[in-house]
Every structure is written in C-alpha cells, then in structure tokens.
C-alpha atoms as a PDB file:
ATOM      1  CA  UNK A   1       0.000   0.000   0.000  1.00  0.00           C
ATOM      2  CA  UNK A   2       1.351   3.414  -0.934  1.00  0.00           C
ATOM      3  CA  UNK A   3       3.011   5.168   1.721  1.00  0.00           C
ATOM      4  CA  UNK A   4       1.002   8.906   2.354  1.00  0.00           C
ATOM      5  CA  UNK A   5       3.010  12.095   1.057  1.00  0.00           C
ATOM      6  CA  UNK A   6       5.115  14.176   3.006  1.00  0.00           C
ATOM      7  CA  UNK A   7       3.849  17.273   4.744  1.00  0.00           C
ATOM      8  CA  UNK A   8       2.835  20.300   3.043  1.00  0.00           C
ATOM      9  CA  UNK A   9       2.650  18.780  -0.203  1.00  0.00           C
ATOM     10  CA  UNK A  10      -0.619  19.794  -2.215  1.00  0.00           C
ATOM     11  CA  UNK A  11      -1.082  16.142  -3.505  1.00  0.00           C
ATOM     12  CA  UNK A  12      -1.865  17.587  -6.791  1.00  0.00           C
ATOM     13  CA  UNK A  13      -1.868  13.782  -8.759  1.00  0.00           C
ATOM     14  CA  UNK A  14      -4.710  12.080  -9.835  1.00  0.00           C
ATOM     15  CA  UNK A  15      -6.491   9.175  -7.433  1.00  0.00           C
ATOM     16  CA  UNK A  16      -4.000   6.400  -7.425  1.00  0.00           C
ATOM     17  CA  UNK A  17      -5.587   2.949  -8.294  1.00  0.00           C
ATOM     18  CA  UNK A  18      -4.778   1.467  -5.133  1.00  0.00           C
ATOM     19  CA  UNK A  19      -7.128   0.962  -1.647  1.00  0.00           C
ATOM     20  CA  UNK A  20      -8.247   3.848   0.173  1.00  0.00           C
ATOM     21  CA  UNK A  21     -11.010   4.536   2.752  1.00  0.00           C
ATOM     22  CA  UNK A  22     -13.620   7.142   3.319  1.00  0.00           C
ATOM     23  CA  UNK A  23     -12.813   9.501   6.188  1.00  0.00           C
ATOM     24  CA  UNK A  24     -14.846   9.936   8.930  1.00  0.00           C
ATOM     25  CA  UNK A  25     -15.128  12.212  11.896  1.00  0.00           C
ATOM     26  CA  UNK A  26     -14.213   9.804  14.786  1.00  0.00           C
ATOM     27  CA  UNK A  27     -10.957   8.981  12.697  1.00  0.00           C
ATOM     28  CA  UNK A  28      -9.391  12.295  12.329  1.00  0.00           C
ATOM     29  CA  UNK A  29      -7.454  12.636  15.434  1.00  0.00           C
ATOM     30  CA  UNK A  30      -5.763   9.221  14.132  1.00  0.00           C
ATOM     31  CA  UNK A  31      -4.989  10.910  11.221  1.00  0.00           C
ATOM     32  CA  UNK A  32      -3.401  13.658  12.884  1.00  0.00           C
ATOM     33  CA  UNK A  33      -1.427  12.066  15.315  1.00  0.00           C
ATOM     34  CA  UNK A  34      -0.759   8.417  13.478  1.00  0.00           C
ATOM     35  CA  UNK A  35      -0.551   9.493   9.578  1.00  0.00           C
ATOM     36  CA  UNK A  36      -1.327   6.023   8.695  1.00  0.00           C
ATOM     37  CA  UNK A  37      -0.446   4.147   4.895  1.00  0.00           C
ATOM     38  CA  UNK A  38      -3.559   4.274   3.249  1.00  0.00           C
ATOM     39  CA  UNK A  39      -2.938   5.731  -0.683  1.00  0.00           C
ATOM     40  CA  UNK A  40      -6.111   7.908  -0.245  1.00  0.00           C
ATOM     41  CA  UNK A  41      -9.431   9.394   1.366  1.00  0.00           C
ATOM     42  CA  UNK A  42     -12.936   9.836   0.361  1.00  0.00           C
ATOM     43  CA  UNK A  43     -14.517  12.611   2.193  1.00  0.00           C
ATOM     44  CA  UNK A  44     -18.484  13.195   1.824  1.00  0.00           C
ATOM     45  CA  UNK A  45     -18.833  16.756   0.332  1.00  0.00           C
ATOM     46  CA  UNK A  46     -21.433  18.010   2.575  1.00  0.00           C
ATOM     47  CA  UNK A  47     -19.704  17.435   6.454  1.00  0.00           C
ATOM     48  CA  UNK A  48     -16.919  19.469   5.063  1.00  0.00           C
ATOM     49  CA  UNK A  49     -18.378  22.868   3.641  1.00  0.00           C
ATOM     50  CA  UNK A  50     -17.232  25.068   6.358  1.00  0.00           C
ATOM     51  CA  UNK A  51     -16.000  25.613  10.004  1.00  0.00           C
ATOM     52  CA  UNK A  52     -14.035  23.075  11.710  1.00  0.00           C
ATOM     53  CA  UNK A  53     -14.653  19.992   9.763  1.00  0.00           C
ATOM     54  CA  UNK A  54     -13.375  21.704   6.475  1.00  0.00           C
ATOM     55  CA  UNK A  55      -9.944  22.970   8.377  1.00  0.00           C
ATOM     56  CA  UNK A  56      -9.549  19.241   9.690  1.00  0.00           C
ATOM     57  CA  UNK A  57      -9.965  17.877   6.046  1.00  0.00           C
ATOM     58  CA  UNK A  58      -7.470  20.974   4.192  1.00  0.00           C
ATOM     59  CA  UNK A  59      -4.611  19.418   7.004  1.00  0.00           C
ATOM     60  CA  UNK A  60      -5.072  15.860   6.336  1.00  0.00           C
ATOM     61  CA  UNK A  61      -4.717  17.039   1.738  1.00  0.00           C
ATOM     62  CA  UNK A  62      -1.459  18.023   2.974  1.00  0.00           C
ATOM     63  CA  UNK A  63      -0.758  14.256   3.001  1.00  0.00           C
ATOM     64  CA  UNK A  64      -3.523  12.619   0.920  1.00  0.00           C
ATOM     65  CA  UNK A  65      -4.822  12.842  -2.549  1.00  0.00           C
ATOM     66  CA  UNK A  66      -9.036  13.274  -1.941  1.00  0.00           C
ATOM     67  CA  UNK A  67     -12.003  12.376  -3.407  1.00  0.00           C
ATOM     68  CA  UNK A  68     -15.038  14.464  -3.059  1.00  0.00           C
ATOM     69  CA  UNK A  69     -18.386  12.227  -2.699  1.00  0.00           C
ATOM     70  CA  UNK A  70     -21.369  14.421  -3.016  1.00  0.00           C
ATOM     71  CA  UNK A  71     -24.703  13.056  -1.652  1.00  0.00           C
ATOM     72  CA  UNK A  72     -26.865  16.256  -2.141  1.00  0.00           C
ATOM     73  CA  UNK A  73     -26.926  17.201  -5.536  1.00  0.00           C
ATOM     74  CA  UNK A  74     -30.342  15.456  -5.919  1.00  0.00           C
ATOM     75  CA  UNK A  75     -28.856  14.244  -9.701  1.00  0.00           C
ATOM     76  CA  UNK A  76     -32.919  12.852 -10.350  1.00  0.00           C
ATOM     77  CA  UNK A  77     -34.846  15.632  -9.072  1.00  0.00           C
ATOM     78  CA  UNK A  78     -37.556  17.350 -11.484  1.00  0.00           C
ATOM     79  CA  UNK A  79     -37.034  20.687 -10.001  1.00  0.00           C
ATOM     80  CA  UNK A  80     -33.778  21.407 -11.103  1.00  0.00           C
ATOM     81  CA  UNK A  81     -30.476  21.455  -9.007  1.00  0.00           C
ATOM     82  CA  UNK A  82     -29.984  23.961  -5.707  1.00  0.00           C
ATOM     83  CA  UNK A  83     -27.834  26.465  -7.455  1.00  0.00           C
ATOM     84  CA  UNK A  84     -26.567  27.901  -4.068  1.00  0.00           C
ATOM     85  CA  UNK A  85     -25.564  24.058  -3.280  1.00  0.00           C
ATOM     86  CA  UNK A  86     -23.357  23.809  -5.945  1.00  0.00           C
ATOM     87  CA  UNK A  87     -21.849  26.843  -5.872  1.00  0.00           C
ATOM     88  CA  UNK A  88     -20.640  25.719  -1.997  1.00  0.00           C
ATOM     89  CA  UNK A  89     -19.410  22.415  -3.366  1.00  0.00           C
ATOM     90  CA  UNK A  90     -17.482  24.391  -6.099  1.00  0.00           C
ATOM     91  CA  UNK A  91     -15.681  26.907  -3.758  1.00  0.00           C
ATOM     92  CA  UNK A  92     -14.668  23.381  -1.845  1.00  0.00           C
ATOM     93  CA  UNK A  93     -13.407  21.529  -4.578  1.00  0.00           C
ATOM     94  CA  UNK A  94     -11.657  24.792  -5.558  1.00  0.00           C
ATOM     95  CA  UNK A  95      -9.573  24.704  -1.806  1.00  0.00           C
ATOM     96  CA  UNK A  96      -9.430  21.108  -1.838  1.00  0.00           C
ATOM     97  CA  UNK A  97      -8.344  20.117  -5.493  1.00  0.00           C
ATOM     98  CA  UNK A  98      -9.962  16.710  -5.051  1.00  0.00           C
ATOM     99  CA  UNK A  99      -8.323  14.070  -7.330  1.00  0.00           C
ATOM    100  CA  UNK A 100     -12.190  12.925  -8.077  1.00  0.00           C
ATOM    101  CA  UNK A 101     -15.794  14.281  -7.492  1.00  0.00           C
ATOM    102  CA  UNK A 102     -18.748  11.937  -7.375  1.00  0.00           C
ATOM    103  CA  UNK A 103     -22.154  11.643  -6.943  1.00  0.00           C
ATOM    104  CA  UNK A 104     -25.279   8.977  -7.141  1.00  0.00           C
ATOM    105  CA  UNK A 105     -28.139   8.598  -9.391  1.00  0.00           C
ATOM    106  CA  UNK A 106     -30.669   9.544  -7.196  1.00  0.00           C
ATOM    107  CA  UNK A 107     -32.430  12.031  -6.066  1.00  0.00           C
ATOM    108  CA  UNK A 108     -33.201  13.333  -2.321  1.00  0.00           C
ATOM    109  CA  UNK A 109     -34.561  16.987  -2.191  1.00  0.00           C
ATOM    110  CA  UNK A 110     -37.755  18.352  -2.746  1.00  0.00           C
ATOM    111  CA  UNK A 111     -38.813  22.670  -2.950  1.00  0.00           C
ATOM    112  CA  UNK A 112     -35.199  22.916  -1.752  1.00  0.00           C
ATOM    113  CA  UNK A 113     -35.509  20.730   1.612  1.00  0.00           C
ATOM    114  CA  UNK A 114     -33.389  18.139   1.637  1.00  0.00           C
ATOM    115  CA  UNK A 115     -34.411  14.354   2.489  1.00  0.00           C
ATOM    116  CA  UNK A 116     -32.338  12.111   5.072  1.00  0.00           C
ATOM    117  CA  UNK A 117     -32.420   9.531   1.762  1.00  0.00           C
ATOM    118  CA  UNK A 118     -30.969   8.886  -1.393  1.00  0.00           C
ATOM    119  CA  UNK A 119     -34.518   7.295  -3.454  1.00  0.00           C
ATOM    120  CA  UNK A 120     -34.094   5.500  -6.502  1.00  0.00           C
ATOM    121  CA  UNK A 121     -35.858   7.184 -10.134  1.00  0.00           C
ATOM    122  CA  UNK A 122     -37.857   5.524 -12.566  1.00  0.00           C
ATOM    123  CA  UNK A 123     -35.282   4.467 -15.673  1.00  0.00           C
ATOM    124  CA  UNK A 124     -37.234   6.180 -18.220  1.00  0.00           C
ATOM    125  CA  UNK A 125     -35.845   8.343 -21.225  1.00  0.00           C
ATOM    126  CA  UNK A 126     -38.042  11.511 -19.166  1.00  0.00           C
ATOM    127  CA  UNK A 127     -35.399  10.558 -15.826  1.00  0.00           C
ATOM    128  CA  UNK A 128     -32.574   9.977 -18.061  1.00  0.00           C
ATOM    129  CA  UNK A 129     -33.386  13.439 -19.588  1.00  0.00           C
ATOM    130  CA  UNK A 130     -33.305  15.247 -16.005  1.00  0.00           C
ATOM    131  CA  UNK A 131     -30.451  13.496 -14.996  1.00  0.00           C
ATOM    132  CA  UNK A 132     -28.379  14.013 -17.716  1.00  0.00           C
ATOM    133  CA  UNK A 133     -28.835  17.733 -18.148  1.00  0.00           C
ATOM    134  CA  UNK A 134     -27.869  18.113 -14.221  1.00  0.00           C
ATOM    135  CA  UNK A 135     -25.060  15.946 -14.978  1.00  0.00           C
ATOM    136  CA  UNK A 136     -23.820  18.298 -17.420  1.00  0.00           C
ATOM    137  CA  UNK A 137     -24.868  21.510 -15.600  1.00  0.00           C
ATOM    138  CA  UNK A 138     -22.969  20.362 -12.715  1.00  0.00           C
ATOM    139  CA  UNK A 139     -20.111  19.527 -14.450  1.00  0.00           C
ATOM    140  CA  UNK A 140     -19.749  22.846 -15.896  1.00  0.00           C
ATOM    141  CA  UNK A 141     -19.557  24.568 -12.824  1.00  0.00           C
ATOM    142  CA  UNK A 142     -17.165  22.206 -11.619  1.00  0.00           C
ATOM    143  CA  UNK A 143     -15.259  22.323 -14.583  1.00  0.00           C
ATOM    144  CA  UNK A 144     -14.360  18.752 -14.128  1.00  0.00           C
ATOM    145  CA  UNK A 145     -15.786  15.243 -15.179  1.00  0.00           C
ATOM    146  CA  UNK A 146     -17.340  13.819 -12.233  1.00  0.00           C
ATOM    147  CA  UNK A 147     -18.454   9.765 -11.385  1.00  0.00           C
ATOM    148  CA  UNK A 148     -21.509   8.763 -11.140  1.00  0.00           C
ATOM    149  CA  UNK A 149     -22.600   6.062  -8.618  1.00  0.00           C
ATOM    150  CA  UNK A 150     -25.344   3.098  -9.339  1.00  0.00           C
ATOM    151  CA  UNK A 151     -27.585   2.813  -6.691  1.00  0.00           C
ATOM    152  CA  UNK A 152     -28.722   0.073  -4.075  1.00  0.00           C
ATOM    153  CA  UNK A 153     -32.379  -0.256  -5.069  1.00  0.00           C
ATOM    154  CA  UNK A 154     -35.162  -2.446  -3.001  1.00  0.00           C
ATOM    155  CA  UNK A 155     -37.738  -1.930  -5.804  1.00  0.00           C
ATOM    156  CA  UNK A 156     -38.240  -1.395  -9.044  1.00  0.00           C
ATOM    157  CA  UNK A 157     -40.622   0.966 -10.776  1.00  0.00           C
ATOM    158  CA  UNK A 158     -43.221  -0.915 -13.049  1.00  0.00           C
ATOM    159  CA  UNK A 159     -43.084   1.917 -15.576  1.00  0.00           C
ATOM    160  CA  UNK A 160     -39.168   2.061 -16.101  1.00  0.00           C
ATOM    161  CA  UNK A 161     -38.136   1.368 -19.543  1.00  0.00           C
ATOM    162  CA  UNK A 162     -34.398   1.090 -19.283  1.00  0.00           C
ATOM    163  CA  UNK A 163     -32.375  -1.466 -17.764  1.00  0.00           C
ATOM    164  CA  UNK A 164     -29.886   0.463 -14.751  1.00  0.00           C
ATOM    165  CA  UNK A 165     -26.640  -1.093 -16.972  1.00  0.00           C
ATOM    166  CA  UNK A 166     -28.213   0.748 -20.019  1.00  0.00           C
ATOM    167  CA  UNK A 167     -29.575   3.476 -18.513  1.00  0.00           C
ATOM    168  CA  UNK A 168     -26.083   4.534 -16.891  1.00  0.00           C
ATOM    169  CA  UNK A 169     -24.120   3.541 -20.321  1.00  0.00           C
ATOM    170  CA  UNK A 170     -26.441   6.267 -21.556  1.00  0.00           C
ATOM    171  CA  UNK A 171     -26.015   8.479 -19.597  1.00  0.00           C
ATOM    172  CA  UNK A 172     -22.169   8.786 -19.816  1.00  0.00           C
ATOM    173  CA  UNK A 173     -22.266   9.217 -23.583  1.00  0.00           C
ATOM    174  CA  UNK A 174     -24.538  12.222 -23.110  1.00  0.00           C
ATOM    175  CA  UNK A 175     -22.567  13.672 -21.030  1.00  0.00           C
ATOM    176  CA  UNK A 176     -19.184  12.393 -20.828  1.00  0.00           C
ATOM    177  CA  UNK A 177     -19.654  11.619 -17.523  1.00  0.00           C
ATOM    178  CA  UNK A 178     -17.615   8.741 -15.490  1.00  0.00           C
ATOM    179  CA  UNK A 179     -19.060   5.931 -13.308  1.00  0.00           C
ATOM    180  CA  UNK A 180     -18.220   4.819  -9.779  1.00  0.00           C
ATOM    181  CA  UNK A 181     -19.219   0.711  -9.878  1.00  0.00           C
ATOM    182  CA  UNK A 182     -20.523   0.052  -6.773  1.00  0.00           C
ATOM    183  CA  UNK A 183     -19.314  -3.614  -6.204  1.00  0.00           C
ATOM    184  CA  UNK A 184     -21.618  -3.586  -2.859  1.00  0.00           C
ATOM    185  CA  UNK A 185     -24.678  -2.258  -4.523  1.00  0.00           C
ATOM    186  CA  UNK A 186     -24.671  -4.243  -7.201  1.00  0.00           C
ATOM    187  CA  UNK A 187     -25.061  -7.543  -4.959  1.00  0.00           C
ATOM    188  CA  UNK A 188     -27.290  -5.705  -3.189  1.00  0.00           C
ATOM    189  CA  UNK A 189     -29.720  -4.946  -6.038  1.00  0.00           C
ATOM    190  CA  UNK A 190     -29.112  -8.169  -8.133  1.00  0.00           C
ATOM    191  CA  UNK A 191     -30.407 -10.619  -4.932  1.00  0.00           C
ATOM    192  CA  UNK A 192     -33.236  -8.100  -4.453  1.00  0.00           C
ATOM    193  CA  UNK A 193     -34.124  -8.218  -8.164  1.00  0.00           C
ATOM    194  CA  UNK A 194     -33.304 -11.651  -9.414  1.00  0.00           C
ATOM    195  CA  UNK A 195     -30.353  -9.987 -11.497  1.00  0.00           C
ATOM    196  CA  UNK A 196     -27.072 -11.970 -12.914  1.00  0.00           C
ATOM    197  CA  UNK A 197     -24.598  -9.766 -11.015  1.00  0.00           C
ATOM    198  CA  UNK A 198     -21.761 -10.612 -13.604  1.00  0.00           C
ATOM    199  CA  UNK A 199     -24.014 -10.195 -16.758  1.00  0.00           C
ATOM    200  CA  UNK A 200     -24.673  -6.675 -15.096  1.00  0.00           C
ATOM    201  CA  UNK A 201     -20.389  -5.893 -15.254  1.00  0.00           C
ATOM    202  CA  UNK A 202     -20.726  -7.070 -19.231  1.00  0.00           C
ATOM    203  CA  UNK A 203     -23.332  -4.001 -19.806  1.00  0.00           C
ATOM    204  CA  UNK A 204     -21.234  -1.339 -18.801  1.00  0.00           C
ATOM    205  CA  UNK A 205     -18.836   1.137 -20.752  1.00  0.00           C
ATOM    206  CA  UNK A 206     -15.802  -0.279 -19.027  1.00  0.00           C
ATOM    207  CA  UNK A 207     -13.604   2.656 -20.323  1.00  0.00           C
ATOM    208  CA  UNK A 208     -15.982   5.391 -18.328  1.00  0.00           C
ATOM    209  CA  UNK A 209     -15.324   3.121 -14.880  1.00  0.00           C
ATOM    210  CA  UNK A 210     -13.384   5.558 -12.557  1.00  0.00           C
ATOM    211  CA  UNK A 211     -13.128   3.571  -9.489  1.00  0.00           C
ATOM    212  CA  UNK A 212     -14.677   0.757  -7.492  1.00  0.00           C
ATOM    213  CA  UNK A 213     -16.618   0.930  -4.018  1.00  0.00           C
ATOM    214  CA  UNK A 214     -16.783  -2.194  -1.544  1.00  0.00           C
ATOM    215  CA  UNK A 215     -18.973  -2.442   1.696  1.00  0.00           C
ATOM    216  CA  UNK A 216     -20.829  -4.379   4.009  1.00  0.00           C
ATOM    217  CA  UNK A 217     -24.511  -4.699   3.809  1.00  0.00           C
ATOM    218  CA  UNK A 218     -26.712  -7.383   5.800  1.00  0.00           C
ATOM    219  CA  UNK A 219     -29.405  -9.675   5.134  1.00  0.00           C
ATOM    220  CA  UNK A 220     -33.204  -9.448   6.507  1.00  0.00           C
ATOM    221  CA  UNK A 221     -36.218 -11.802   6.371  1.00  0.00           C
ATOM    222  CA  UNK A 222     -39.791  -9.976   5.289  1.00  0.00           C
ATOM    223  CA  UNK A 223     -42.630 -11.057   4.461  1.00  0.00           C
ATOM    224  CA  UNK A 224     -42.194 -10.894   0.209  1.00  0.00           C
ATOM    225  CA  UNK A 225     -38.926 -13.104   1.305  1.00  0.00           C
ATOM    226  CA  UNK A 226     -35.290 -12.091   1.814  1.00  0.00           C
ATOM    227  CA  UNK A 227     -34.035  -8.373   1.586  1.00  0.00           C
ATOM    228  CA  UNK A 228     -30.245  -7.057   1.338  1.00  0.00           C
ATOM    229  CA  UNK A 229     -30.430  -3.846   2.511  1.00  0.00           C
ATOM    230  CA  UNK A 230     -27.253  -1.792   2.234  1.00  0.00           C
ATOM    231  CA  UNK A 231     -26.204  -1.068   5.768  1.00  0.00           C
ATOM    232  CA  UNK A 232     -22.243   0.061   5.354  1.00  0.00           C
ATOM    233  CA  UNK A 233     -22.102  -1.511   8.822  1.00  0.00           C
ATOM    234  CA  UNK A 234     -19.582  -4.352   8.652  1.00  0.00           C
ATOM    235  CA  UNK A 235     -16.806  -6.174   6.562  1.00  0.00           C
ATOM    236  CA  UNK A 236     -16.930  -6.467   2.744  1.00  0.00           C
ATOM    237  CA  UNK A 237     -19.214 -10.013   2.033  1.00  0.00           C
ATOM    238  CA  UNK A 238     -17.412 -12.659   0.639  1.00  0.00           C
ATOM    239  CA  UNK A 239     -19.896 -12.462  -2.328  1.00  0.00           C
ATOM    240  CA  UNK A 240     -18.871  -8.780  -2.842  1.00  0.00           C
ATOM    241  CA  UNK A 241     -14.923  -9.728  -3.063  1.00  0.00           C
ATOM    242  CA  UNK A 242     -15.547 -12.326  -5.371  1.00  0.00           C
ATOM    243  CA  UNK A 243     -17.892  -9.822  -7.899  1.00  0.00           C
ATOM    244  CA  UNK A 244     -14.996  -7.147  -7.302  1.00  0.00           C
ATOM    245  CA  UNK A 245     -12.095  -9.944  -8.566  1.00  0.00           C
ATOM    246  CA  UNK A 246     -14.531 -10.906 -11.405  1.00  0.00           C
ATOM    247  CA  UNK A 247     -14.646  -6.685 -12.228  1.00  0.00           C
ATOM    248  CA  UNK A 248     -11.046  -6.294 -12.339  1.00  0.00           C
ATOM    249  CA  UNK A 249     -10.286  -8.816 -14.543  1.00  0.00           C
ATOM    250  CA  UNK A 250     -12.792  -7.279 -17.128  1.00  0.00           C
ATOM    251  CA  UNK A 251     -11.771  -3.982 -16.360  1.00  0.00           C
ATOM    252  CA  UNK A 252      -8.550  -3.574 -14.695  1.00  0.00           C
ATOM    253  CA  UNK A 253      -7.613  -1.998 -10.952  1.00  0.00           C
ATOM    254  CA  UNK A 254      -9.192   1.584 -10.729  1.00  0.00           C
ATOM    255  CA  UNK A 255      -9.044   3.363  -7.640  1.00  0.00           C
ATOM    256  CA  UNK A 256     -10.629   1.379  -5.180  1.00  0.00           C
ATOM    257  CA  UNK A 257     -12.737   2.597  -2.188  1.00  0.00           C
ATOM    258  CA  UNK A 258     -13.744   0.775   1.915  1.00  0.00           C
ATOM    259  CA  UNK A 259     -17.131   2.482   2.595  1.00  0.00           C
ATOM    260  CA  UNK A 260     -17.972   2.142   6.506  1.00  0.00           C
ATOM    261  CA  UNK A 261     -20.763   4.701   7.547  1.00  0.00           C
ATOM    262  CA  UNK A 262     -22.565   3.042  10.456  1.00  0.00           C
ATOM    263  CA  UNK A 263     -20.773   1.383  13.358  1.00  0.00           C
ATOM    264  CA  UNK A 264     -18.138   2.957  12.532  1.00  0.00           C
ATOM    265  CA  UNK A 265     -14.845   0.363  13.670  1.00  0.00           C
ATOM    266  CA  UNK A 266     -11.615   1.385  14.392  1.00  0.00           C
ATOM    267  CA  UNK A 267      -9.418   2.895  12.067  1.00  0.00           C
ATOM    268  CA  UNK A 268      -7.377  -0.272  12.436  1.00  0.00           C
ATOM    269  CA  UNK A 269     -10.194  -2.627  10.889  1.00  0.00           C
ATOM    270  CA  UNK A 270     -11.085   0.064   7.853  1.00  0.00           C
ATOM    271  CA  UNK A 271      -7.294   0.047   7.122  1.00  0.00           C
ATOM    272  CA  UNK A 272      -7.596  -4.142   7.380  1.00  0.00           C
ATOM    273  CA  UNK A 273     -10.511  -4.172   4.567  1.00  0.00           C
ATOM    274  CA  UNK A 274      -8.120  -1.884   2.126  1.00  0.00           C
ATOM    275  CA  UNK A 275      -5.238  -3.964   2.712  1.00  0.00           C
ATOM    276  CA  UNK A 276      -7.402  -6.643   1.346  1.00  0.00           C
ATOM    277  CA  UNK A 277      -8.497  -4.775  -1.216  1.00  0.00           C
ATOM    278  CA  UNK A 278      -4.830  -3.466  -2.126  1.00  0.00           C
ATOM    279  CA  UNK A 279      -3.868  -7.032  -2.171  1.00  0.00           C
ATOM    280  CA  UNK A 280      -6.453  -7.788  -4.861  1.00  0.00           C
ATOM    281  CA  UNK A 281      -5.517  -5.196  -6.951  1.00  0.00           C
ATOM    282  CA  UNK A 282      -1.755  -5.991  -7.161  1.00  0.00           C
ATOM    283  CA  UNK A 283      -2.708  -9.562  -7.648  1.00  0.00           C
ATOM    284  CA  UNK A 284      -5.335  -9.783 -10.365  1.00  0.00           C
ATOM    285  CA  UNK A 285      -3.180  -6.585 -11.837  1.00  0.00           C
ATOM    286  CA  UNK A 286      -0.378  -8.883 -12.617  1.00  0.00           C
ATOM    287  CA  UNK A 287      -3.016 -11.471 -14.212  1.00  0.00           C
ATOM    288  CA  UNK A 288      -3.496 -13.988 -10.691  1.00  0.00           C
ATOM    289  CA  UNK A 289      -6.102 -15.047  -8.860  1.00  0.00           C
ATOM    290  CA  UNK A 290      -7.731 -15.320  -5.958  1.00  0.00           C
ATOM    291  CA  UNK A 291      -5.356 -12.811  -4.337  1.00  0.00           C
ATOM    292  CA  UNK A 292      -6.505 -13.351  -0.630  1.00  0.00           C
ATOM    293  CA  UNK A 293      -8.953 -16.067   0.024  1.00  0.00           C
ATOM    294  CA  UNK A 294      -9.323 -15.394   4.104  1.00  0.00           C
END
C-alpha cells in the first residue's frame, strides 16, 4: 500500500488505483497524530463545507490525494439542481483540489428541503433526460468530469423502460460523464431483483469506470422473502470480493474505495478491509487469482 506524502505537499496527482477509505469524523485525530499508509481518502462533500470539519480535512490534503463524494446534488430531481448548493461544493473543490468528485443517481430533495435519503428514479428516457442535463450543468460549474454512482435499489418501478446497466451507459455518452461501480450495490440490487450480477459488469462502458466501491450490507427476512439492505455496517461479504475480482479482470484496478458509515470500527479494521483490497488489486493486476482467500 502506498506510503502517504510528506507534509505540506498539495497532492496535486490524480487518485492512485490502489485501496483507500472514506474519512470519517471519529478517525481524524488518528490521522493527525498516526498518519497512517492508506494511498487515499474519500470525504463526503457536505460534512466538510465550512468551520471546523473543512480545516480538519485541508490538514489531512497536505498528506492525501481526496475524493469528493457528493450526496446532495439530488442528480434525479424534477425541479432542477440547488444552485446555491453547488456553488458551496465548487468553492470546496476549488480549496481542496480533489483528485475525483462523485455523486449517485438519485435524487433526495424536494422545494429545496433536503431528504435524510438517497430514493431511486424511474429508468425512463423523461429521468434519463433530467439526470443528464444536471449531470452536465454540474459539471460545468465544476469544470471537471465527475463519477456517477449506481444505486442500491429495493424496488423497481413498473413503468421504467431502461435497464440500470443501459440506462447509466447512456447516460455517460450524453454527457461524458464517469461511473463509480458500486461492487456492494450491485449484490445488493441483483439478490433483491433476481439480477445476474456478472451479466450486469458485461453491460457497462468499461472505459468510463473511474473507481470501485466495496462495503458491508446485511441480510433481513420480510414477508415478500429475503431483503439485502445496504447497511455500510460491517466487513466487505465474501460475495462482494468475489464480484470485485470478477470486475477487475474485465476492467482492470481503478481506484478502489472501503465504505464504513454506520458502526463505525476502528481505524485499524477500515485500514484491514483496504489492505485486502490493495492485495487484490496488485494480484489480479499482474493477471493472478484469488489474491486473498481469508
């Protein structure tokens, strides 16, 4: 695993393709005092706008390259996107210089109040439409490509037209956009669906992947039968490292994200998971297999 920079460098390259893990709040002091050997951080756009959360992340881009991941752009909303939103998430990315911005095909605001939710869209050519023409929008006032994220889904709306794999293909020749593949979400939404998880990987614009997420989701009997809900609560599934080895031999290491929102571990286990996922990635990038069966 690559070793951070030294202090008071700006960390002006690109994302590396190597493991790194999303920051979060109870893991900054660690940062500070331990500067541990991860290759990169994810921070989530919106806890780091202003005050002290923003100073904490500008110290630790000293040593890191960052990504930016948005969740309140509202990508799938009707209304149009909160101008005064993006214009905060622009003056951040200008202070930061994140490596990558991201954000998911969703939507989750509504007369300009935002929902505690990301909620799936119909997959019609009217959603693809909307999304695509805030895709663009948002990427002009960025003045950067970002990623796009598939979702998690529980449901499916009986009046989309467009398969997700087609749907985001779509969208990123509209707009030039990238993709983040969601390794996690995709198990997620193929045993909620019925969907061939691997057939899925075949349908995308491999060229347009710009890095890969893995987390932990559980498992939960209902009524219509069993649910995967996607909890970011524990280790990476066994299921979701064996979809993430069949994606990088189709499409090669990309940068490669540990997403842990809810009981949040130790900094020790997070750095664990992307020392498995480093391992993976040198592995399967020098053509083996099966890089770390534990």
């Amino acid at each position: 695993m690559a070793t951070p920079r030294a202090a008071g460098c700006r960390c002006e390259a690109a994302i590396p393709a190597s493991a790194g893990i999303g920051l979060r709040l109870p893991h900054h002091q660690a940062f500070r005092d331990q500067r541990p050997a991860i290759a990169w951080v994810e921070a989530h756009s919106e806890n780091y706008l202003s005050g002290p959360a923003f100073a904490e992340l500008l110290a630790i881009r000293n040593d890191y390259p960052v990504s930016l991941h948005s969740v309140g752009l509202s990508l799938g909303a009707a209304e149009g996107l909160d101008r005064r939103h993006l214009a905060r998430l622009k003056e951040l990315a200008r202070r930061i210089e994140p490596g990558l911005i991201s954000e998911h095909l969703a939507w989750g605001a509504v007369d300009h109040a935002f929902l505690a939710d990301l909620l799936p869209l119909p997959l019609t050519e009217e959603s693809l439409a909307i999304v695509a023409r805030h895709v663009l929008q948002a990427q002009d006032a960025l003045g950067q490509r970002i990623l796009i994220e598939n979702p998690a889904t529980y449901l499916q709306f009986r009046h989309s037209t467009i398969p997700e794999p087609e749907f985001l293909a779509a969208l990123v020749e509209r707009t030039g956009c990238g993709l983040i593949l969601d390794i996690n979400n995709i198990i997620v939404s193929a045993g909620n669906h019925g969907w061939d998880a691997e057939a899925y990987l075949g349908r995308l614009p491999g060229a347009a992947i710009g890095e890969f997420h893995l987390a932990g989701h559980r498992q939960r009997e209902t009524e219509i039968g069993m649910l995967r809900i996607d909890t970011h609560d524990r280790p990476v599934a066994a299921e979701v490292w064996a979809l993430f080895e069949a994606a990088l031999r189709r499409f090669g290491p990309r940068p490669t994200l540990i997403e842990w929102d809810q009981a949040i571990p130790s900094l020790d286990i997070l750095l664990a998971e992307a020392a498995r996922a480093a391992r993976r990635l040198a592995q399967l990038s020098r053509g083996g297999e099966n890089a770390d069966a534990a």
